[in-house]
PDB file of N, CA and C in Angstrom:
ATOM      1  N   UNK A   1       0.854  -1.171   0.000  1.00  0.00           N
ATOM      2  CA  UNK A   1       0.000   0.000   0.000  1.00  0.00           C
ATOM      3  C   UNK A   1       0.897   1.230   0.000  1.00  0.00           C
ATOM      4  N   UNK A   2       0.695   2.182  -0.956  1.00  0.00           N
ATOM      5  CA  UNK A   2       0.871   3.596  -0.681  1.00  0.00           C
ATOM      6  C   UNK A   2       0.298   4.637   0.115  1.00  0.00           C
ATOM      7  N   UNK A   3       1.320   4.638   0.995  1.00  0.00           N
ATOM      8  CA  UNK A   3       0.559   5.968   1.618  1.00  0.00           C
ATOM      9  C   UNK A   3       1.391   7.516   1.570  1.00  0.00           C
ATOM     10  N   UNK A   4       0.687   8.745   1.560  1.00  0.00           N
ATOM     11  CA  UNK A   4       1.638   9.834   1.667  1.00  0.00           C
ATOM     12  C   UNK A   4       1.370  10.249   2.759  1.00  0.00           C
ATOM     13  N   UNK A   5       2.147  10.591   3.766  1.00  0.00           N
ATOM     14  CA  UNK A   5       2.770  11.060   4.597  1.00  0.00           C
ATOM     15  C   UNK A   5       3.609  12.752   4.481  1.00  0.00           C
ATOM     16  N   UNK A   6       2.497  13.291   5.725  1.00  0.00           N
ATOM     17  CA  UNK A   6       2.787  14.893   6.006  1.00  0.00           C
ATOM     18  C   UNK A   6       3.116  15.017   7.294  1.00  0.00           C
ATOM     19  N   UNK A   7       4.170  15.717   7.348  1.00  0.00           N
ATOM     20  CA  UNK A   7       4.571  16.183   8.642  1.00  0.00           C
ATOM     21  C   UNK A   7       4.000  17.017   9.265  1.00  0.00           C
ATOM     22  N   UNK A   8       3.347  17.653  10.879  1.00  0.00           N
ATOM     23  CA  UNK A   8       2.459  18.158  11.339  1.00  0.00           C
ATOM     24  C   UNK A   8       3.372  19.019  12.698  1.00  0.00           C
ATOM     25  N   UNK A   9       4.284  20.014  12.375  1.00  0.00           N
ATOM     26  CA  UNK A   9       4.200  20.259  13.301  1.00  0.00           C
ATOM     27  C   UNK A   9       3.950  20.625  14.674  1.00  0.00           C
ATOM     28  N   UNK A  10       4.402  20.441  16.050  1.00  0.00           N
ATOM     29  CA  UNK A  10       3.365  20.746  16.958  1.00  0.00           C
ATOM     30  C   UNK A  10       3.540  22.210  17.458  1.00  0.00           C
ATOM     31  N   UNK A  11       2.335  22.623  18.374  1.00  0.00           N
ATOM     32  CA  UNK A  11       2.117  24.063  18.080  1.00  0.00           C
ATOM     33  C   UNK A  11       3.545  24.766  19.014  1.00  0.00           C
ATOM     34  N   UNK A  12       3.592  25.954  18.776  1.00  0.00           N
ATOM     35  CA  UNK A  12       4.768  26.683  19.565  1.00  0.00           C
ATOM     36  C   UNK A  12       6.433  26.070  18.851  1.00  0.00           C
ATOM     37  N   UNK A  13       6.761  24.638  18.340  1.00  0.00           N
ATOM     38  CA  UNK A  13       8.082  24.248  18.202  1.00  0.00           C
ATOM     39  C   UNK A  13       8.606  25.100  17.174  1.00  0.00           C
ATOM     40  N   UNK A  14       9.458  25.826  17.234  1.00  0.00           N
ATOM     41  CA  UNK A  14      10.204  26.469  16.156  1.00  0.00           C
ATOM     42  C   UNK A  14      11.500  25.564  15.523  1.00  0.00           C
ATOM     43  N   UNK A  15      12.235  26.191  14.570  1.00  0.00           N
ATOM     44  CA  UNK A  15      13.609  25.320  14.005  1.00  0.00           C
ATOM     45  C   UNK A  15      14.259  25.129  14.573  1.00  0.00           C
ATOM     46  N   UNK A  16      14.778  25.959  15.340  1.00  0.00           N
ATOM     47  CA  UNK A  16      16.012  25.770  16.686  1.00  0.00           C
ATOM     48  C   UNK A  16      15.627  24.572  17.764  1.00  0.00           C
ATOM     49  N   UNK A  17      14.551  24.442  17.551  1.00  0.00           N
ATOM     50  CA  UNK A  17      14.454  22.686  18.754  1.00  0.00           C
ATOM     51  C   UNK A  17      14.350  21.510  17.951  1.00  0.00           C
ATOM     52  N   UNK A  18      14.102  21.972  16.328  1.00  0.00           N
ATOM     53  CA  UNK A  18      14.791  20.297  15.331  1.00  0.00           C
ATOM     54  C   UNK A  18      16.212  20.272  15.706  1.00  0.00           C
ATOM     55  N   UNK A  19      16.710  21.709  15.579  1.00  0.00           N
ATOM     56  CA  UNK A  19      18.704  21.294  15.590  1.00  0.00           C
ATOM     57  C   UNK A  19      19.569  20.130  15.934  1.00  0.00           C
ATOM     58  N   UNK A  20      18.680  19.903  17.378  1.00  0.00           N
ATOM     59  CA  UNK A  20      19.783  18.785  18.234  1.00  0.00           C
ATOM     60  C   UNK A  20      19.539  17.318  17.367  1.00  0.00           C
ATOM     61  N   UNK A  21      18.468  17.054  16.473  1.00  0.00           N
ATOM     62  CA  UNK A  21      18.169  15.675  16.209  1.00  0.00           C
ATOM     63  C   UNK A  21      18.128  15.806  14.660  1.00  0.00           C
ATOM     64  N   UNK A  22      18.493  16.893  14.096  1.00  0.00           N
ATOM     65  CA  UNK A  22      18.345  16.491  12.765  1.00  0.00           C
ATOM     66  C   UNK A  22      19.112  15.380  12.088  1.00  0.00           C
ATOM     67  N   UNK A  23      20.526  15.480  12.374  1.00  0.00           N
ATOM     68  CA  UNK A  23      21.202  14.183  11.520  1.00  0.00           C
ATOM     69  C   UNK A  23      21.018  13.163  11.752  1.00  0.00           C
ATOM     70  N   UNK A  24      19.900  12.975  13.375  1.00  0.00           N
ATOM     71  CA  UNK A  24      19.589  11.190  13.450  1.00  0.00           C
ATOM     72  C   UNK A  24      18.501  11.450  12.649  1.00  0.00           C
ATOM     73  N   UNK A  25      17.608  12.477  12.752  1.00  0.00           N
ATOM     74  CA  UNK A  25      16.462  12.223  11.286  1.00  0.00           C
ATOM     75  C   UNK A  25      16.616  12.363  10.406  1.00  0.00           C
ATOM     76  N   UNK A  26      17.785  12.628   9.315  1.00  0.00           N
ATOM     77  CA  UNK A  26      18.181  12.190   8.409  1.00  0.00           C
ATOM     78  C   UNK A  26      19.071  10.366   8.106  1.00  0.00           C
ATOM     79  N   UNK A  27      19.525  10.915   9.130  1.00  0.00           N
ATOM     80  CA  UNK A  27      20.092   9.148   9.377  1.00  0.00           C
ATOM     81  C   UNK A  27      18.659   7.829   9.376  1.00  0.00           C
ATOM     82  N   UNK A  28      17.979   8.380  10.005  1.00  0.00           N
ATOM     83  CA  UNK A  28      16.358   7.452   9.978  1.00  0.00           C
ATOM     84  C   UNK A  28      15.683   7.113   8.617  1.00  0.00           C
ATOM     85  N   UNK A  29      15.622   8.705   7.625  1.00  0.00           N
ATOM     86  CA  UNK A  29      15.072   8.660   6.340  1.00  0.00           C
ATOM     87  C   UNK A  29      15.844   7.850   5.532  1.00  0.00           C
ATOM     88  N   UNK A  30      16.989   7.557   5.685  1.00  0.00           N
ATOM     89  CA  UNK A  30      18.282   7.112   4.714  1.00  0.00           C
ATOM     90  C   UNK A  30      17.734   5.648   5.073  1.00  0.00           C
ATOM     91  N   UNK A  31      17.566   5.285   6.384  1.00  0.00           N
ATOM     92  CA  UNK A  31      17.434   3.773   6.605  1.00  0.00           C
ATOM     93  C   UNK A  31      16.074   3.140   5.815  1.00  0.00           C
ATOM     94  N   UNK A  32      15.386   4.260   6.083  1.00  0.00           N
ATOM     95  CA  UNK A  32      14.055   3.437   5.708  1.00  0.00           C
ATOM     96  C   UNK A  32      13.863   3.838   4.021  1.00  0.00           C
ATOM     97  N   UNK A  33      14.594   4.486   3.328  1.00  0.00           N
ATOM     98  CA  UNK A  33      15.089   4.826   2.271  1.00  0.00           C
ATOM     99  C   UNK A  33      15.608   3.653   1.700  1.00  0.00           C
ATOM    100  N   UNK A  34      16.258   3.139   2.320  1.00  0.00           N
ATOM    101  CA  UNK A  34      17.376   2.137   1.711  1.00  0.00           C
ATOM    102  C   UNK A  34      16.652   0.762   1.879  1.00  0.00           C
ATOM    103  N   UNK A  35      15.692   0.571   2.606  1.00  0.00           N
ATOM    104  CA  UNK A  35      14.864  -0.443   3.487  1.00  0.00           C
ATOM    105  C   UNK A  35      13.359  -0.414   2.277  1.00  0.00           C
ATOM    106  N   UNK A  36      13.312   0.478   1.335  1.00  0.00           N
ATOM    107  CA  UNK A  36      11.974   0.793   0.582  1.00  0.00           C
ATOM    108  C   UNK A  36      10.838   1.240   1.208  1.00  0.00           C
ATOM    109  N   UNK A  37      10.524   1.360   2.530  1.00  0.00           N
ATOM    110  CA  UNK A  37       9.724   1.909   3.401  1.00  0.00           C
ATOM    111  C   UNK A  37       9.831   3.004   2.673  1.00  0.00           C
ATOM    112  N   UNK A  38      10.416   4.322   2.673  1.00  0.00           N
ATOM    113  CA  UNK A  38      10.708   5.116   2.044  1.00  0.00           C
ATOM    114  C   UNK A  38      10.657   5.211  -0.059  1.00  0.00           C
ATOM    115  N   UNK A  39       9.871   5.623  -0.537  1.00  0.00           N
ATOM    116  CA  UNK A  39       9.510   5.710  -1.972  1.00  0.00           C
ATOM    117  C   UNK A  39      10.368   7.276  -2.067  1.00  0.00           C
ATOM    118  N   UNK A  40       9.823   8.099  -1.563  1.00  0.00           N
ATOM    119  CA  UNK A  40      10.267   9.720  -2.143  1.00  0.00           C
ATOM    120  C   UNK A  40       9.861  10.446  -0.901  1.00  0.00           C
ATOM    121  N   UNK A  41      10.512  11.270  -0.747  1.00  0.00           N
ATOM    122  CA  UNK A  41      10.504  12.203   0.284  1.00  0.00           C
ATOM    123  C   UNK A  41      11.086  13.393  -0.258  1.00  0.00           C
ATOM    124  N   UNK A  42      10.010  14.520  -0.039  1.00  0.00           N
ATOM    125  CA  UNK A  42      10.445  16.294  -0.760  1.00  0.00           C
ATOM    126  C   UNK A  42      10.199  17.245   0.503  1.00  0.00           C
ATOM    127  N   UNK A  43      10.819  18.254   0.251  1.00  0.00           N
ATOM    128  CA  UNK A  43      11.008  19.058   1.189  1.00  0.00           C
ATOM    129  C   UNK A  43       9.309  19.762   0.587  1.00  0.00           C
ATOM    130  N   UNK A  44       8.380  20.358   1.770  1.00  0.00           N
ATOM    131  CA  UNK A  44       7.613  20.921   1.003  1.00  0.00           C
ATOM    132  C   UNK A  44       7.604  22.066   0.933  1.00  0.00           C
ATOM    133  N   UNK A  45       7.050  23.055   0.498  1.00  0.00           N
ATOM    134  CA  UNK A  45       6.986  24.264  -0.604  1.00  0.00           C
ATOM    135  C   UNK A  45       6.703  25.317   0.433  1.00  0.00           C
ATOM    136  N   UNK A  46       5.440  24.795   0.488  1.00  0.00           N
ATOM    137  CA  UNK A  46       4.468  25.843   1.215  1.00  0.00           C
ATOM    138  C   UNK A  46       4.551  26.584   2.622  1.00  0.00           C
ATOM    139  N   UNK A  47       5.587  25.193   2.628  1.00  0.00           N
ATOM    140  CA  UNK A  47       5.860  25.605   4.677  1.00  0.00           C
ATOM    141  C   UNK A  47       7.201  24.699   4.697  1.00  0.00           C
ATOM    142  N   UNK A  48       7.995  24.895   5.919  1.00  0.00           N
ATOM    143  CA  UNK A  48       8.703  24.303   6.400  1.00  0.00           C
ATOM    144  C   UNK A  48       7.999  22.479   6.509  1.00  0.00           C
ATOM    145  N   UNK A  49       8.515  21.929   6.523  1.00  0.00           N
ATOM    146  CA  UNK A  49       8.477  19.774   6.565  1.00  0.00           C
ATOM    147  C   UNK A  49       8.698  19.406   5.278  1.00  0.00           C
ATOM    148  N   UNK A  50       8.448  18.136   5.003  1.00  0.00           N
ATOM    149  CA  UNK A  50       8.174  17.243   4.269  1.00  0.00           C
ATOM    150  C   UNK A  50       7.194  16.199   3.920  1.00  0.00           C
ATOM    151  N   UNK A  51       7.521  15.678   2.954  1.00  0.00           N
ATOM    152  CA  UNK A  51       6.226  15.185   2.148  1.00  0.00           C
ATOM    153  C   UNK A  51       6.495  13.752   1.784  1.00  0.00           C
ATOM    154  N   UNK A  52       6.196  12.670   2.459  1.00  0.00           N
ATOM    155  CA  UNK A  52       7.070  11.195   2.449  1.00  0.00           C
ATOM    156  C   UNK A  52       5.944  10.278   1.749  1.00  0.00           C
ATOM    157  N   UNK A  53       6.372   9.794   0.829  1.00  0.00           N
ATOM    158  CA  UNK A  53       5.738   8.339   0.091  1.00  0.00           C
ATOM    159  C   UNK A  53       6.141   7.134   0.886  1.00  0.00           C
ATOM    160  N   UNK A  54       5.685   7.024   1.423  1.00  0.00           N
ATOM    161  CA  UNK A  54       5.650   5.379   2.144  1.00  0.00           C
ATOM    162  C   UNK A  54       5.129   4.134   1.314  1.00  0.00           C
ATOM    163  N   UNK A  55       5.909   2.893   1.406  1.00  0.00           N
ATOM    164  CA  UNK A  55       5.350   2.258   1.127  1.00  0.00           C
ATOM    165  C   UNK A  55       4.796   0.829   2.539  1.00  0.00           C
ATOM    166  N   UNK A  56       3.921   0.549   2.779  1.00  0.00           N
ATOM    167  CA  UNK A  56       4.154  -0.653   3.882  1.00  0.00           C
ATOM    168  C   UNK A  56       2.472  -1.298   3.741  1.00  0.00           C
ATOM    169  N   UNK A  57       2.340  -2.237   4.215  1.00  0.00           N
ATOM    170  CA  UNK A  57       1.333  -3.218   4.448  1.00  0.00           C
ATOM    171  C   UNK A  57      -0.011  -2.709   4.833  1.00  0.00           C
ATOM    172  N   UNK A  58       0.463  -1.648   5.605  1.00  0.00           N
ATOM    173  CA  UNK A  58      -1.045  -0.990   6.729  1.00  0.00           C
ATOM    174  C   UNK A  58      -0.533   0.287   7.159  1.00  0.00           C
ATOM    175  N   UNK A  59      -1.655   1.444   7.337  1.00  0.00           N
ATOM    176  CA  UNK A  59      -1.534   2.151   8.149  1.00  0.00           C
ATOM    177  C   UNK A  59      -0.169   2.476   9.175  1.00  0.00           C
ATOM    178  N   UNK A  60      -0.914   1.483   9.893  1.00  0.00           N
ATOM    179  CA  UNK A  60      -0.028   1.252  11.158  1.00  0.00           C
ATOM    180  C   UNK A  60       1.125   0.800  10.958  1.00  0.00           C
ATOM    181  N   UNK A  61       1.781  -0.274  10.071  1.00  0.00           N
ATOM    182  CA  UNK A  61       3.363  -0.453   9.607  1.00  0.00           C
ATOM    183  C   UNK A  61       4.145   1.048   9.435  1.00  0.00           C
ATOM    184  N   UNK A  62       3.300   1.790   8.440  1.00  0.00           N
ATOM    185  CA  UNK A  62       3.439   3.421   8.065  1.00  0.00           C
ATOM    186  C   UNK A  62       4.156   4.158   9.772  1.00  0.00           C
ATOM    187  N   UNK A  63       2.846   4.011  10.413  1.00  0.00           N
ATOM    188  CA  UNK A  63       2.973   4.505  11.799  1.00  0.00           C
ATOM    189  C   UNK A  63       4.371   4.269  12.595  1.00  0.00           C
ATOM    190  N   UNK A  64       4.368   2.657  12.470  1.00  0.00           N
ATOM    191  CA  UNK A  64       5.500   2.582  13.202  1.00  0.00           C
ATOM    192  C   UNK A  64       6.520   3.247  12.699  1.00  0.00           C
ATOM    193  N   UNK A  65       6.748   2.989  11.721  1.00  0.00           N
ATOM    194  CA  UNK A  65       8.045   3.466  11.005  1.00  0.00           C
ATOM    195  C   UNK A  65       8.431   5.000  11.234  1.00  0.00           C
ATOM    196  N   UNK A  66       7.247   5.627  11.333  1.00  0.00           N
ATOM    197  CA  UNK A  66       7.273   7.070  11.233  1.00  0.00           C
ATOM    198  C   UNK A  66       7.594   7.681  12.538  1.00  0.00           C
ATOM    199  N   UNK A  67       7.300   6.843  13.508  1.00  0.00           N
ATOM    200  CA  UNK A  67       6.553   6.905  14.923  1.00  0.00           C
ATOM    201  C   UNK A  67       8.425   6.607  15.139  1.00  0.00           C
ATOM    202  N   UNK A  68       9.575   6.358  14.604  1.00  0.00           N
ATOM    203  CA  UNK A  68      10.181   6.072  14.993  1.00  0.00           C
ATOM    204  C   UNK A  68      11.691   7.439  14.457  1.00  0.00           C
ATOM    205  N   UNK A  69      11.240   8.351  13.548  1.00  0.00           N
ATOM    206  CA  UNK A  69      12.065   9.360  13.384  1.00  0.00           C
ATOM    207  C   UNK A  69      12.110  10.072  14.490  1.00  0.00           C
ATOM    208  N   UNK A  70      13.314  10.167  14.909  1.00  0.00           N
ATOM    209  CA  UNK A  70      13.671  11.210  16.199  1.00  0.00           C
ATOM    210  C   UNK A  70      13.159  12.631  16.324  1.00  0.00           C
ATOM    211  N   UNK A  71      12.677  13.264  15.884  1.00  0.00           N
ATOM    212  CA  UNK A  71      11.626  14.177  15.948  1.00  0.00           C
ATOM    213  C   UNK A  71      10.519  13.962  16.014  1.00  0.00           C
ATOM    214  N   UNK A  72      10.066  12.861  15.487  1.00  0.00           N
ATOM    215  CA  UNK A  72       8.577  12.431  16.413  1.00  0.00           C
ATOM    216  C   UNK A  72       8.539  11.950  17.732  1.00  0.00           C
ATOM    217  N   UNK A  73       9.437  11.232  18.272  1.00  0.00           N
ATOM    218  CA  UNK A  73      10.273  10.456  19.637  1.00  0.00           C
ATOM    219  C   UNK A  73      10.195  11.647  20.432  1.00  0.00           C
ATOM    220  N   UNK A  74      10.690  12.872  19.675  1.00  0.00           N
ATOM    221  CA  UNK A  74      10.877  14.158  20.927  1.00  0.00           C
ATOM    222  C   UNK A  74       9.676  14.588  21.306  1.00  0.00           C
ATOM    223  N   UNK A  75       8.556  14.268  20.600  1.00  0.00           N
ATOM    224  CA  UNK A  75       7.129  14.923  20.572  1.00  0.00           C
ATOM    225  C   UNK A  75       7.229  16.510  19.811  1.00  0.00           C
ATOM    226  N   UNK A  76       8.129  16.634  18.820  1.00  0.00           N
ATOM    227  CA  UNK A  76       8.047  17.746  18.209  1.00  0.00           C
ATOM    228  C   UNK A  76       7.370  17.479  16.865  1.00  0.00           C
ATOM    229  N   UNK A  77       6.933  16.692  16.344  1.00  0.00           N
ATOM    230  CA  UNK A  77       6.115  16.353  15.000  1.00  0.00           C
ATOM    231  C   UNK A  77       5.278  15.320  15.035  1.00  0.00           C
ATOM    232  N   UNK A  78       3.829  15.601  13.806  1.00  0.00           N
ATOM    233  CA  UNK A  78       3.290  14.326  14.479  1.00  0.00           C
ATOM    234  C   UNK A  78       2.896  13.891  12.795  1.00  0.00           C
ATOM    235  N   UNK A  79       2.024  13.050  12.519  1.00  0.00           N
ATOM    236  CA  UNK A  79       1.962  12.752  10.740  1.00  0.00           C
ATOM    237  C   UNK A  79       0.272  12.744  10.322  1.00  0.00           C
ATOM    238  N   UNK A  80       0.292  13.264   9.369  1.00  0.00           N
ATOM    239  CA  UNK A  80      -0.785  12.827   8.643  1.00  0.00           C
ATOM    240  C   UNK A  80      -0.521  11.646   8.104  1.00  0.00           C
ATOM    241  N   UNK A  81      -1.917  10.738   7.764  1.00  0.00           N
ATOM    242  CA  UNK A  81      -1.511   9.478   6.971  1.00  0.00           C
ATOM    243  C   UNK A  81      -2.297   9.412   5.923  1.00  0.00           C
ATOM    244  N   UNK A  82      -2.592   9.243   4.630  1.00  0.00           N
ATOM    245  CA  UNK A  82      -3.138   9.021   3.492  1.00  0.00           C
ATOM    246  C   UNK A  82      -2.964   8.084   3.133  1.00  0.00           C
ATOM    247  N   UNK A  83      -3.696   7.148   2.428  1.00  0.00           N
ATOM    248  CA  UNK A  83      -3.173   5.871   1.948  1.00  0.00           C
ATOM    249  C   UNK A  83      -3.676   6.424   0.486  1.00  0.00           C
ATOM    250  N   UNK A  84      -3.036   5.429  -0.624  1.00  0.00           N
ATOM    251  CA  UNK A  84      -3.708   6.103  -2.044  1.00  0.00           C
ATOM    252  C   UNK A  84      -3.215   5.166  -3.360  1.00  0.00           C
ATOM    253  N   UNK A  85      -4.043   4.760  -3.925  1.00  0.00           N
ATOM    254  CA  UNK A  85      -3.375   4.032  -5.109  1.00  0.00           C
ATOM    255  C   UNK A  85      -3.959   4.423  -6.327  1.00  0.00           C
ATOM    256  N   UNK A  86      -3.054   3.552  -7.166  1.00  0.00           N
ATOM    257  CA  UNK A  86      -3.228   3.864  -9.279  1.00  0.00           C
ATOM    258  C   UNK A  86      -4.563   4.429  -8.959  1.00  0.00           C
ATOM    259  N   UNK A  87      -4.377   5.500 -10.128  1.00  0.00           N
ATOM    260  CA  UNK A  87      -5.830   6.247 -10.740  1.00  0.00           C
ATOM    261  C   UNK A  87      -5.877   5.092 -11.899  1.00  0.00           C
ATOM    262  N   UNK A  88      -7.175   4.605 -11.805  1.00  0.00           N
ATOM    263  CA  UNK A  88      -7.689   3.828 -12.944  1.00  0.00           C
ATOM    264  C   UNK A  88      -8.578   4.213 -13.993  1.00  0.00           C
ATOM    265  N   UNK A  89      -9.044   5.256 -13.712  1.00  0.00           N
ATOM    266  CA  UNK A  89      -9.957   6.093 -14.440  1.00  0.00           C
ATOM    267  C   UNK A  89      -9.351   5.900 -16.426  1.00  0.00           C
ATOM    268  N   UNK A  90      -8.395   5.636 -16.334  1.00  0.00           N
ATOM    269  CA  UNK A  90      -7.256   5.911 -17.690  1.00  0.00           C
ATOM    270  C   UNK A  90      -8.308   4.945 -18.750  1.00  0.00           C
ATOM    271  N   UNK A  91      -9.010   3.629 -18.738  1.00  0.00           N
ATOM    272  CA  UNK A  91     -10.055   2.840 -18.850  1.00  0.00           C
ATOM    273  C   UNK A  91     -11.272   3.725 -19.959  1.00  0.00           C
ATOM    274  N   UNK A  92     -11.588   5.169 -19.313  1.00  0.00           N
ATOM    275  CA  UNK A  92     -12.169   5.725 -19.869  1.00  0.00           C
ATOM    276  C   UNK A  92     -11.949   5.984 -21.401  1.00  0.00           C
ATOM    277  N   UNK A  93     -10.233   5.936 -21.470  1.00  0.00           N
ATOM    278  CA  UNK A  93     -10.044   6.563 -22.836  1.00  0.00           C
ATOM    279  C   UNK A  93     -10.329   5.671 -23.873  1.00  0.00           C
ATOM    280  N   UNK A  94     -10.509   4.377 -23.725  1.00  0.00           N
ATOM    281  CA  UNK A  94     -10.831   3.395 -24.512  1.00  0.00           C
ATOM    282  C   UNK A  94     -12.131   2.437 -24.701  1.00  0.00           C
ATOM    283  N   UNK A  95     -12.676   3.358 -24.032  1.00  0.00           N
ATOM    284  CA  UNK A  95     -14.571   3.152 -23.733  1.00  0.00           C
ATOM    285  C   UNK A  95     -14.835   3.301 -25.657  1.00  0.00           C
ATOM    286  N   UNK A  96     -15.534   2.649 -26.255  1.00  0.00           N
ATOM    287  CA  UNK A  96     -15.916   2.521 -27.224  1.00  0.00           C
ATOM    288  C   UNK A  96     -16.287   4.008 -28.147  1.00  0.00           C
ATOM    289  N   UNK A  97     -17.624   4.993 -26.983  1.00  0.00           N
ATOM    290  CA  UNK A  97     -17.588   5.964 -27.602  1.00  0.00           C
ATOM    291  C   UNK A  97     -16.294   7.137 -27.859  1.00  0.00           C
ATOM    292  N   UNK A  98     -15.424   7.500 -27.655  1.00  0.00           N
ATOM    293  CA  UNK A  98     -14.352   7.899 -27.398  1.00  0.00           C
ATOM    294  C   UNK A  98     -13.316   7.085 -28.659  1.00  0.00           C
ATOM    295  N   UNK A  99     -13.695   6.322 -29.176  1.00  0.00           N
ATOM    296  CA  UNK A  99     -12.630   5.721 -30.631  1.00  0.00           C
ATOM    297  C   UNK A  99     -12.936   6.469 -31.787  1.00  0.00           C
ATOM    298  N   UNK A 100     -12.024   6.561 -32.209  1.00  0.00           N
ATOM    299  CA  UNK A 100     -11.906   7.596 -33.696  1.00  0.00           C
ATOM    300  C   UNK A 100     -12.234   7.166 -34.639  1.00  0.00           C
TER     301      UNK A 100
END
């Protein structure tokens, strides 16, 4: 299962209290990166976090995994979870009326 995964910061934490744990949460993304748990991960746009493609079994596999970056451990981030697969809709283009 695919799920995407948003980071949620919690209220009041500013950048200066990621500092002390960032390279174990980069060290974490790399593992589960390298492990395929990890599909793609982007910095996002709109705001400070990121934006993680997970791949795992359930929800909750997702959870753990996530539940285990050292900035969530500190209680400074928490996740959205989405699960989401193939658009199939593509089917349409070859619906009979739609042929040339």
């Amino acid at each position: 299962m695919r799920i995407l995964v948003l980071d949620i910061p919690k209220e009041g934490v500013v950048f200066e209290d990621y500092l002390p744990y960032l390279l174990d949460e980069t060290k974490h993304a790399w593992s589960l990166l390298k492990s395929d748990v990890i599909r793609e991960i982007y910095f996002r746009q709109d705001r400070p976090g990121v934006v993680v493609i997970v791949e795992a079994e359930s929800i909750e596999k997702a959870k753990e995994a996530c539940s285990q970056f050292p900035l969530a451990k500190a209680g400074l981030i928490d996740f959205t979870y989405i699960p989401f697969g193939n658009y199939t809709l593509w089917e349409n283009l070859f619906d009979e009326q739609h042929k040339i």
